[in-house]
C-alpha atoms as a PDB file:
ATOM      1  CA  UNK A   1       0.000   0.000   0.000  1.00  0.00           C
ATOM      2  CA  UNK A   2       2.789   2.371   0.779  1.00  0.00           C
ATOM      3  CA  UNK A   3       4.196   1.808  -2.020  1.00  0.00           C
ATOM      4  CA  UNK A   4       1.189   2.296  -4.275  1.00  0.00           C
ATOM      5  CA  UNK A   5       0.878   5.442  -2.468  1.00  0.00           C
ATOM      6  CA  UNK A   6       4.077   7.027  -2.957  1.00  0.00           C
ATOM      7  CA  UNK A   7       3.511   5.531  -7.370  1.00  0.00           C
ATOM      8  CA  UNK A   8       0.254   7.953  -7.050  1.00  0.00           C
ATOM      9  CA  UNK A   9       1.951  10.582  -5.011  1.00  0.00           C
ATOM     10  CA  UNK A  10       4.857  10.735  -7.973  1.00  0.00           C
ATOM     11  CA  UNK A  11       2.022  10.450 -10.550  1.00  0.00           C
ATOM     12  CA  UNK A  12       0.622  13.525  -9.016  1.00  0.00           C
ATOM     13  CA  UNK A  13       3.440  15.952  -9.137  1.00  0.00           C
ATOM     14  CA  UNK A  14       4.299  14.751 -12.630  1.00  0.00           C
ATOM     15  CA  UNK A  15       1.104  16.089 -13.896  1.00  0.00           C
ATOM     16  CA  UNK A  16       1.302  18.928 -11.304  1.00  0.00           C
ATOM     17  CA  UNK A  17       4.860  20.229 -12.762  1.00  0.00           C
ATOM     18  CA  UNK A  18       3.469  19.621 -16.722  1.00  0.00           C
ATOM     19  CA  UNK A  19       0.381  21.337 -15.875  1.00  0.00           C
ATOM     20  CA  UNK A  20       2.515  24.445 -14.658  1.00  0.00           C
ATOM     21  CA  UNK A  21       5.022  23.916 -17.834  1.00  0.00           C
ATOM     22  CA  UNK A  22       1.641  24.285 -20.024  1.00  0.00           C
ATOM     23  CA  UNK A  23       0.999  27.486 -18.133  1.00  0.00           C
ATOM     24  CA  UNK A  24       4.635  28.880 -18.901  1.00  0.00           C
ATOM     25  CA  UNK A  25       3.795  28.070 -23.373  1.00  0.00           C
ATOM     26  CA  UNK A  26       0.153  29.404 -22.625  1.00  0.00           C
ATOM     27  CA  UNK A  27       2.285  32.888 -21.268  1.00  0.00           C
ATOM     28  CA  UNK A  28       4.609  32.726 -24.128  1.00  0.00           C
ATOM     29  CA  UNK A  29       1.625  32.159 -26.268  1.00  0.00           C
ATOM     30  CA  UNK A  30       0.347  34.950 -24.971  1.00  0.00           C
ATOM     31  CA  UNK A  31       2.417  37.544 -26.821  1.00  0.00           C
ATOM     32  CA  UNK A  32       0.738  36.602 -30.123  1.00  0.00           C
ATOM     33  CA  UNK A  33      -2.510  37.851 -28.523  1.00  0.00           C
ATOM     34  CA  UNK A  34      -0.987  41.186 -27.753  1.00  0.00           C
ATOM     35  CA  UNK A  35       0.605  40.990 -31.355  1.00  0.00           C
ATOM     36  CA  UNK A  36      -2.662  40.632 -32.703  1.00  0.00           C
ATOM     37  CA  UNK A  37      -4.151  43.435 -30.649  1.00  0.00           C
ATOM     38  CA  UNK A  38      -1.262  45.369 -31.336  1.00  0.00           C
ATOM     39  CA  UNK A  39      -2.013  44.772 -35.191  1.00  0.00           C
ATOM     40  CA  UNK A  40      -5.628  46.133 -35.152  1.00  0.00           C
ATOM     41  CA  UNK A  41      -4.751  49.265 -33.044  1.00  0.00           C
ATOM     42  CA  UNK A  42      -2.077  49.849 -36.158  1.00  0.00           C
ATOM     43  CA  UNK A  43      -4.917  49.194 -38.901  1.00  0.00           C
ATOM     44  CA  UNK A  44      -7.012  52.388 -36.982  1.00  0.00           C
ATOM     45  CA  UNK A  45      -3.694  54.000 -37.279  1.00  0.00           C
ATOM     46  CA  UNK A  46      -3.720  53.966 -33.032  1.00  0.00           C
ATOM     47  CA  UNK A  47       0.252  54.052 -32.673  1.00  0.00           C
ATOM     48  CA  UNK A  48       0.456  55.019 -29.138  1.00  0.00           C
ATOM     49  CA  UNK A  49      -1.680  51.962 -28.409  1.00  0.00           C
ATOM     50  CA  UNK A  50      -0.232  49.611 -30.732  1.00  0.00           C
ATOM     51  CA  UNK A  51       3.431  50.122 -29.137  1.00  0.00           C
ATOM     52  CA  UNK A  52       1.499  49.585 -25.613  1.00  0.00           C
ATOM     53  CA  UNK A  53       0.732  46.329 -26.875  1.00  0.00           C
ATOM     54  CA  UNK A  54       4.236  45.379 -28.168  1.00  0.00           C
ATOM     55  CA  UNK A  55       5.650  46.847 -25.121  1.00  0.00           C
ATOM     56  CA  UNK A  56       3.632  44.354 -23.145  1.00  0.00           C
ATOM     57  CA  UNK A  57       4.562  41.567 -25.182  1.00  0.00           C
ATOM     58  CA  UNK A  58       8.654  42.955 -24.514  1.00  0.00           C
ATOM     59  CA  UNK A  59       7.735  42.357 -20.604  1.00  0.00           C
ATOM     60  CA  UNK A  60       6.202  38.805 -21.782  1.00  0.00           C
ATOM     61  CA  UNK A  61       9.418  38.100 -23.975  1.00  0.00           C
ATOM     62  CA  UNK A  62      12.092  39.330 -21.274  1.00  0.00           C
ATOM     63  CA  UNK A  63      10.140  36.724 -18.788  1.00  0.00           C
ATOM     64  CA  UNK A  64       8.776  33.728 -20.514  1.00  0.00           C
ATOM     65  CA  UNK A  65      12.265  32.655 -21.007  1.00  0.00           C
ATOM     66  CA  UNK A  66      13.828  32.915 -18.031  1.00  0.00           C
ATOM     67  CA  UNK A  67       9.963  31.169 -16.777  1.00  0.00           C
ATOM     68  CA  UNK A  68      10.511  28.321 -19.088  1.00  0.00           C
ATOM     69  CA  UNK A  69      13.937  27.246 -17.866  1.00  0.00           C
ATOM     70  CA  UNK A  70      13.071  27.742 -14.050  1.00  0.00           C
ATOM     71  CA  UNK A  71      10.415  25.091 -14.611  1.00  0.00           C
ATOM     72  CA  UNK A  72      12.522  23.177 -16.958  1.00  0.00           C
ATOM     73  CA  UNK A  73       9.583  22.687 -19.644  1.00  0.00           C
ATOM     74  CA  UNK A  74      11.419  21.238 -22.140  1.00  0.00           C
ATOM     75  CA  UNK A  75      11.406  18.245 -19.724  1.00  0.00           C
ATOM     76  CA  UNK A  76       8.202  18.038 -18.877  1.00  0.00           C
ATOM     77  CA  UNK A  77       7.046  19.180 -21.899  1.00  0.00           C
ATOM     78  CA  UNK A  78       9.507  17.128 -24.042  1.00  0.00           C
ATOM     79  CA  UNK A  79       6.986  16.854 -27.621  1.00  0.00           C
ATOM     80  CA  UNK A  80       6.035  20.573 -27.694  1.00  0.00           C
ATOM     81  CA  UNK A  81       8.755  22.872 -28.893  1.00  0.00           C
ATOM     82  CA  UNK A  82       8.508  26.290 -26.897  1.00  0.00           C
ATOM     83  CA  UNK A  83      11.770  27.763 -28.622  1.00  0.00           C
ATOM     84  CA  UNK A  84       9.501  27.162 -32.115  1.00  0.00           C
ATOM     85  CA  UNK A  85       6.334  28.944 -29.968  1.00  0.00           C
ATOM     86  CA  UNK A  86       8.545  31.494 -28.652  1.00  0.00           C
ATOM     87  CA  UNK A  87       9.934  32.295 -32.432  1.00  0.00           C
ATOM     88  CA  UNK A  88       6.796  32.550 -33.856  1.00  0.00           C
ATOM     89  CA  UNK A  89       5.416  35.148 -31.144  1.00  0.00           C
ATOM     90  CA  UNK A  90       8.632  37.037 -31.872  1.00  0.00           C
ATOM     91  CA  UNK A  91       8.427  37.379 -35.795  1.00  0.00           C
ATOM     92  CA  UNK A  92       4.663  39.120 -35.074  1.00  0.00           C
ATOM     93  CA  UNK A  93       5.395  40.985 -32.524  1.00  0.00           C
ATOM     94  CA  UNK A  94       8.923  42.198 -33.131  1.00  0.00           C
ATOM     95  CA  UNK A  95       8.852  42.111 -37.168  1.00  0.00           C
ATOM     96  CA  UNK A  96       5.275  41.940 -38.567  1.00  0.00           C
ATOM     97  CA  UNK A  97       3.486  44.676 -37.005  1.00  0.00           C
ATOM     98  CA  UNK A  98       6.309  46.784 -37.291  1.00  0.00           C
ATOM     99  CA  UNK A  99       6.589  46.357 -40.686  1.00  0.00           C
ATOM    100  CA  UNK A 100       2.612  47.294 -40.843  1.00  0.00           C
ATOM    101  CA  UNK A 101       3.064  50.460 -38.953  1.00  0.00           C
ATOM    102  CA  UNK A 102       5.756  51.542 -41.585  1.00  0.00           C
ATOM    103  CA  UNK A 103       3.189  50.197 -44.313  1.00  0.00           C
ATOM    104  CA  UNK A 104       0.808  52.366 -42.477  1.00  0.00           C
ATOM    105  CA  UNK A 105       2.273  55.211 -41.048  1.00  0.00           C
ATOM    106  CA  UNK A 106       4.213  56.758 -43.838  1.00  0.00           C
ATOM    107  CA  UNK A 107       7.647  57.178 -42.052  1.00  0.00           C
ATOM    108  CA  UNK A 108       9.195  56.317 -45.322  1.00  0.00           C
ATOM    109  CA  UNK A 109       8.874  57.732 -48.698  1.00  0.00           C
ATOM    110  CA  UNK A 110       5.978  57.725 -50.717  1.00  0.00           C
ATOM    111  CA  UNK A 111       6.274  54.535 -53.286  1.00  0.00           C
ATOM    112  CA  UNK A 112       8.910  52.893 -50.983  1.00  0.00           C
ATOM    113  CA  UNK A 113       6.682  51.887 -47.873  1.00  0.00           C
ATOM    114  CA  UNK A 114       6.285  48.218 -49.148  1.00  0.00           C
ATOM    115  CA  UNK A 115       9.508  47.800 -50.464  1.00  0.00           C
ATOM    116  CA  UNK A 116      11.076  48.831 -47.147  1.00  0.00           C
ATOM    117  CA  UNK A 117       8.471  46.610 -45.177  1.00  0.00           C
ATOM    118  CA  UNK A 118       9.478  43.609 -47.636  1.00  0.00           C
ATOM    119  CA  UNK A 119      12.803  44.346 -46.940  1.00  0.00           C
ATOM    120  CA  UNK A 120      12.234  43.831 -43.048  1.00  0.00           C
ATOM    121  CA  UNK A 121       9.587  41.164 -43.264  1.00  0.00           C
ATOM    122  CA  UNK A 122      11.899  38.878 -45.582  1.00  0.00           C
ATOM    123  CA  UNK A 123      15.362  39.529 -43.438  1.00  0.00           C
ATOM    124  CA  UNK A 124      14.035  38.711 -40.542  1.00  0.00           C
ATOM    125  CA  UNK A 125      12.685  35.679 -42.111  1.00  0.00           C
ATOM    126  CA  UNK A 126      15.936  34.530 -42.863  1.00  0.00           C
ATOM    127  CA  UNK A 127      17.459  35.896 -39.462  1.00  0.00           C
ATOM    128  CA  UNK A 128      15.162  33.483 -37.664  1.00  0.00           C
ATOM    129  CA  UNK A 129      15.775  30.838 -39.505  1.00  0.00           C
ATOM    130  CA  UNK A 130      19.103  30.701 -39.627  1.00  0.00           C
ATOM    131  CA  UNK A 131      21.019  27.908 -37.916  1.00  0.00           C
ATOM    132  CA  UNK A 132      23.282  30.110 -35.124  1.00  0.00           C
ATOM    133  CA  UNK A 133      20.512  32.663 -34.863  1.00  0.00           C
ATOM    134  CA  UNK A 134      21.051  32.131 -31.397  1.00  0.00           C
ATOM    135  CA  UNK A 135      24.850  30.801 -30.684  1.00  0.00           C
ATOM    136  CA  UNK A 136      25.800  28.238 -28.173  1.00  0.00           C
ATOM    137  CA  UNK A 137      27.498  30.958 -25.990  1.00  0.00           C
ATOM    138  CA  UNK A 138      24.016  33.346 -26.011  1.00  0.00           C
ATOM    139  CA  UNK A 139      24.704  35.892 -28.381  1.00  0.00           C
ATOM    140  CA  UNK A 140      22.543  36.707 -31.875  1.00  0.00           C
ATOM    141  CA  UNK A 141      23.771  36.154 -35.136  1.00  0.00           C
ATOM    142  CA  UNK A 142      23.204  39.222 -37.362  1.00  0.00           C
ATOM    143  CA  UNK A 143      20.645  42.260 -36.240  1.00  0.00           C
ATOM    144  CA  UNK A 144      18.763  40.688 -34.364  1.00  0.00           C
ATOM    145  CA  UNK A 145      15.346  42.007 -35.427  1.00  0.00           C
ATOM    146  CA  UNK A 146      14.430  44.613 -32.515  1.00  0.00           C
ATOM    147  CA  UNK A 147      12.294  46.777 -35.523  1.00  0.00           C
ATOM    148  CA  UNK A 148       9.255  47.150 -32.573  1.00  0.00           C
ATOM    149  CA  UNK A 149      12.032  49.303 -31.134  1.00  0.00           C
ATOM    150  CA  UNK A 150      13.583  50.911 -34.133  1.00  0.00           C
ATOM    151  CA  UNK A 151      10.433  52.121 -35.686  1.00  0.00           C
ATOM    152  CA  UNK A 152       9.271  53.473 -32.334  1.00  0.00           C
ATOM    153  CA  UNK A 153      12.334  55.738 -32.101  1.00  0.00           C
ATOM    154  CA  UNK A 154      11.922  56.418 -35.626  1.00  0.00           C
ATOM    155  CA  UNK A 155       8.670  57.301 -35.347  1.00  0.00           C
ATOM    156  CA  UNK A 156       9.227  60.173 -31.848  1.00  0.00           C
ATOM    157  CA  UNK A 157      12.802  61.146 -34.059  1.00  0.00           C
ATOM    158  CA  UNK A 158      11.524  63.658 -36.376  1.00  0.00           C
ATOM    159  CA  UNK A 159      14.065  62.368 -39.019  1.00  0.00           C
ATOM    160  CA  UNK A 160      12.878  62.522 -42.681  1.00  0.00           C
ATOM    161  CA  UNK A 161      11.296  59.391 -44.788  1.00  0.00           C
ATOM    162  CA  UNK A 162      14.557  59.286 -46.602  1.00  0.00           C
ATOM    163  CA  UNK A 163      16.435  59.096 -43.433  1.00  0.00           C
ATOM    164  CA  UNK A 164      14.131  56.851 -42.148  1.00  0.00           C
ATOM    165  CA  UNK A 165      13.996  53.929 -45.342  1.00  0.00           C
ATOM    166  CA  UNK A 166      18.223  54.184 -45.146  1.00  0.00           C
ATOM    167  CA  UNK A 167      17.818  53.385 -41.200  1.00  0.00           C
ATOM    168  CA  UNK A 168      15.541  50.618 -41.597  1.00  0.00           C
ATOM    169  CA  UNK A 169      17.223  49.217 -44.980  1.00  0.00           C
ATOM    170  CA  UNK A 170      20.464  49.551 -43.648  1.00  0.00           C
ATOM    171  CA  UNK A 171      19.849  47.360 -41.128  1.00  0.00           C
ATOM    172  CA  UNK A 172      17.473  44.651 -42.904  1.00  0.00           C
ATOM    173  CA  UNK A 173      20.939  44.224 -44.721  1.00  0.00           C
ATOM    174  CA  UNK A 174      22.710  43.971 -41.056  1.00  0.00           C
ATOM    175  CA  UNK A 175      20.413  40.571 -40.381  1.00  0.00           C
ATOM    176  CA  UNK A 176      22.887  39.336 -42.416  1.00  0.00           C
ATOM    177  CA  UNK A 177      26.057  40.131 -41.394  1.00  0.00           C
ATOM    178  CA  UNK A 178      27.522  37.764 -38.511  1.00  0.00           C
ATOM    179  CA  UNK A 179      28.146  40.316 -35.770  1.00  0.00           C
ATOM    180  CA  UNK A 180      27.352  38.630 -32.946  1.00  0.00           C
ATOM    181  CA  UNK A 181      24.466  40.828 -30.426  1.00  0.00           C
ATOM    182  CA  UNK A 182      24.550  40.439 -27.060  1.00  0.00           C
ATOM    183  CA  UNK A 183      20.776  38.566 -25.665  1.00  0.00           C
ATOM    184  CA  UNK A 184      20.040  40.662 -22.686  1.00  0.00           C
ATOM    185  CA  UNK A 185      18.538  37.648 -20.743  1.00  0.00           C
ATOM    186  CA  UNK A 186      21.067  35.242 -21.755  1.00  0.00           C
ATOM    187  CA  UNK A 187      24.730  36.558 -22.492  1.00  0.00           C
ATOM    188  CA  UNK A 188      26.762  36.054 -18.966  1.00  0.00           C
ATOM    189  CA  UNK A 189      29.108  38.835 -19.894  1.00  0.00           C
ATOM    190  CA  UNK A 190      27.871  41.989 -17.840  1.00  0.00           C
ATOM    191  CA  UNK A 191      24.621  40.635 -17.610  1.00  0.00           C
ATOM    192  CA  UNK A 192      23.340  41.838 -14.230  1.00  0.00           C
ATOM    193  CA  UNK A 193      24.894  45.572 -15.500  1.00  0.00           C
ATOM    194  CA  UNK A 194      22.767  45.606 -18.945  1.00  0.00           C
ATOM    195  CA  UNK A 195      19.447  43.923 -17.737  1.00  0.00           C
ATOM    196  CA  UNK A 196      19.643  46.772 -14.970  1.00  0.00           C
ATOM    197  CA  UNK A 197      20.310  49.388 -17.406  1.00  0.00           C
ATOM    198  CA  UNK A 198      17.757  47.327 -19.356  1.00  0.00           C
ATOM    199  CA  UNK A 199      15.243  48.163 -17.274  1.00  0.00           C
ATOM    200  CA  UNK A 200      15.872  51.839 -16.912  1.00  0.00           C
ATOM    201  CA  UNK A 201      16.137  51.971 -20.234  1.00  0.00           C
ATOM    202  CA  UNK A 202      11.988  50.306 -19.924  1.00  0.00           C
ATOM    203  CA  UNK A 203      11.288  52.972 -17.817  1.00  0.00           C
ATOM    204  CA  UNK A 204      12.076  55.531 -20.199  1.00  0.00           C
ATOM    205  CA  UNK A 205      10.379  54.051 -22.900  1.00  0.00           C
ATOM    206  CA  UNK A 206       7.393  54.110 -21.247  1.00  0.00           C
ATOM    207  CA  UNK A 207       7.484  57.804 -20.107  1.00  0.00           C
ATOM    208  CA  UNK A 208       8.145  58.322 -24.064  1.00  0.00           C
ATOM    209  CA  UNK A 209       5.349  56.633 -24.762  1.00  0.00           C
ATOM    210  CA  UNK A 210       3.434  58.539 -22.366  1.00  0.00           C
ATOM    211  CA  UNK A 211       4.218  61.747 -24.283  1.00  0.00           C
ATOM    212  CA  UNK A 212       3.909  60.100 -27.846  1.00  0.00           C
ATOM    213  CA  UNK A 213       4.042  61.146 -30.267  1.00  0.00           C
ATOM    214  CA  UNK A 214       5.695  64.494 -28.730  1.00  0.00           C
ATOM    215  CA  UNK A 215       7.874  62.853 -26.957  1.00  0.00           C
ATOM    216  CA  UNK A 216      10.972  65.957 -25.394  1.00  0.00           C
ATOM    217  CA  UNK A 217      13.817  66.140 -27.034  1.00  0.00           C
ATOM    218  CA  UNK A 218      16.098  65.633 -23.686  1.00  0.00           C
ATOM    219  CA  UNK A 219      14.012  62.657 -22.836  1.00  0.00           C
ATOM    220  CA  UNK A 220      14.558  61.329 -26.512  1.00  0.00           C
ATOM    221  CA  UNK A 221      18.217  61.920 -25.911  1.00  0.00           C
ATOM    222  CA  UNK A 222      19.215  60.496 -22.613  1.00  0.00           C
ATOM    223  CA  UNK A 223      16.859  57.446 -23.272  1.00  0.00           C
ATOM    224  CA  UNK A 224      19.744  56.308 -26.304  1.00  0.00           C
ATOM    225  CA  UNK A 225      22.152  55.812 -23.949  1.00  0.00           C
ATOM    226  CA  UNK A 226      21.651  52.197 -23.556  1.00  0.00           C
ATOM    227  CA  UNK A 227      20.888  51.262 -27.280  1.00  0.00           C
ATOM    228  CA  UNK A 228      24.204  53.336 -27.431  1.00  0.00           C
ATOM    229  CA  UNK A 229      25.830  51.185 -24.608  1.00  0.00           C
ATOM    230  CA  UNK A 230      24.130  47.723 -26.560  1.00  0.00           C
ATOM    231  CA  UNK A 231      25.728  48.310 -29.374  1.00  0.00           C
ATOM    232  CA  UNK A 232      29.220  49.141 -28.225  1.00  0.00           C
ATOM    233  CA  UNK A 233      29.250  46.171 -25.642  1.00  0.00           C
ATOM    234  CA  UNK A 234      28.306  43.931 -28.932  1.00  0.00           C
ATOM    235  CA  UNK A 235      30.929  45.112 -31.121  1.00  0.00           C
ATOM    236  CA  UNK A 236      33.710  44.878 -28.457  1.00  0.00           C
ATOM    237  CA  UNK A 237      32.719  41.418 -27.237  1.00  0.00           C
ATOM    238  CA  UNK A 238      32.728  40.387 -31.320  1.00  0.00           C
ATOM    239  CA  UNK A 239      35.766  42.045 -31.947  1.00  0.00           C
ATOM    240  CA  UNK A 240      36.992  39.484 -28.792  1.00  0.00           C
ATOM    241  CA  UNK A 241      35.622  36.487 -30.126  1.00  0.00           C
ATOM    242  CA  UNK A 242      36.622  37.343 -33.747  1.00  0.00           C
ATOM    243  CA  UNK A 243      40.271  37.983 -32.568  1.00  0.00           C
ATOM    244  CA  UNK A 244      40.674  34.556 -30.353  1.00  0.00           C
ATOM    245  CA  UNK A 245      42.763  31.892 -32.319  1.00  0.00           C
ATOM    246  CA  UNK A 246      40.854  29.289 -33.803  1.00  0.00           C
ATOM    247  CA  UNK A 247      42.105  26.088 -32.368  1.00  0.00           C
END
C-alpha cells in the first residue's frame, strides 16, 4: 500500500509540474494575442496603443524565457517545442506589425513603404531561420530584429522618410552580417549591469510613450544611452571572439 501510495503521489506531481510547464507556453503564447491586438490598433492607425501592446509583449518576452527554464519545460514538456512557440510570437510581434506600422504610417517615402516593409519582413525571415541565430554561448547572429524598437524611435525622431527607409534598410541588410548581439537575458558577460540598465532603459520608454508622439527632445536623448551602450558592448565582445585563435 505504501508503495502504491508514494507511485500515485509521484504520478501527481508529474502532472502537477506539466500542468505548470503548459501554463509557462500558454504565457509565451500569450504575446501573439498582444501581437494581434497590437495589429488592429495599427490598422485604426492607433500608434500610441499599438506600441502599448508590443511593449507588453517585450515584458512577456524578457520573462517567458527565463519562466521556461526555471520550470525546466522542455522536460516536462519534451513533444512541444517552446523555442519554435517562442519564435513565432517574436516574428509578429517584433517584425510583422512593425513592418505594418511603416506600411501604415508613412515614415518612409511615398512609393517605398512596401519595399522597405518587404525588406524587413523577408530579413528577418531569414534571421530566424538561420542555424546560429542564437549561438551556443548566447549571443545573436546578425541584427537581431528589434524593428518594434527601431520604428518606435523612428517614429518620436523627427528624421525625414529618406532618413528613415536608409535606417531601416540599412539594417534589414545587417540581419545578415555575422556580428554577434549580445541577448540581454542570456549573455553572462555583464549581464546583471545591462538587464539593470535594461530596465531603466523600460522605464524611459514608457514615459516616451506617455508623451507620444511628442515625446521631449532631452528625454529622446538620454533614453539612447543604452541602445548606445548595446551596441558598443556587442561590437567589443565580437571584436573578442573574432580575434581569439581558432584552435
Amino acid at each position: 500500500m505504501r508503495v502504491e501510495a508514494l507511485a500515485e503521489a509521484g504520478a501527481s506531481v508529474c502532472r502537477y509540474r506539466a500542468v505548470i510547464a503548459w501554463l509557462a507556453h500558454l504565457f509565451t503564447a500569450a504575446g501573439a494575442i498582444l501581437a494581434f491586438l497590437a495589429t488592429l490598433a495599427a490598422i485604426e492607425r492607433d500608434y500610441r496603443l499599438a506600441f502599448f501592446w508590443l511593449g507588453l509583449q517585450i515584458i512577456v518576452d524578457a520573462v517567458d524565457g527565463v519562466l521556461a527554464r526555471a520550470l525546466r519545460v522542455s522536460e516536462r514538456t519534451p513533444h512541444f517545442d517552446g523555442a519554435k512557440l517562442d519564435d513565432i510570437v517574436d516574428y509578429l510581434a517584433y517584425v510583422f506589425v512593425p513592418a505594418l506600422i511603416v506600411w501604415q504610417a508613412a515614415i518612409v517615402p511615398e512609393g517605398w513603404a512596401l519595399g522597405v516593409a518587404g525588406a524587413m519582413l523577408l530579413s528577418s525571415a531569414y534571421g530566424f531561420n538561420r542555424a546560429d541565430a542564437k549561438t551556443a554561448d548566447h549571443f545573436f547572429t546578425g541584427f537581431p530584429s528589434y524593428w518594434n524598437l527601431v520604428v518606435f524611435y523612428l517614429m518620436v525622431s523627427g528624421w525625414s522618410p529618406g532618413a528613415n527607409a536608409a535606417v531601416l534598410l540599412l539594417l534589414a541588410v545587417l540581419v545578415f552580417v555575422p556580428i554577434r548581439y549580445v541577448y540581454p537575458s542570456r549573455t553572462p558577460i555583464l549581464q546583471w549591469q545591462t538587464n539593470a540598465l535594461g530596465v531603466l532603459w523600460g522605464v524611459l520608454l514608457l514615459a516616451m510613450l506617455w508623451q507620444f508622439p511628442a515625446v521631449s527632445r532631452s528625454l529622446f536623448l538620454v533614453s539612447l544611452v543604452f541602445p548606445i551602450y548595446y551596441v558598443a558592448l556587442s561590437l567589443v565582445l565580437h571584436a573578442r571572439t573574432a580575434s581569439r585563435p581558432r584552435t
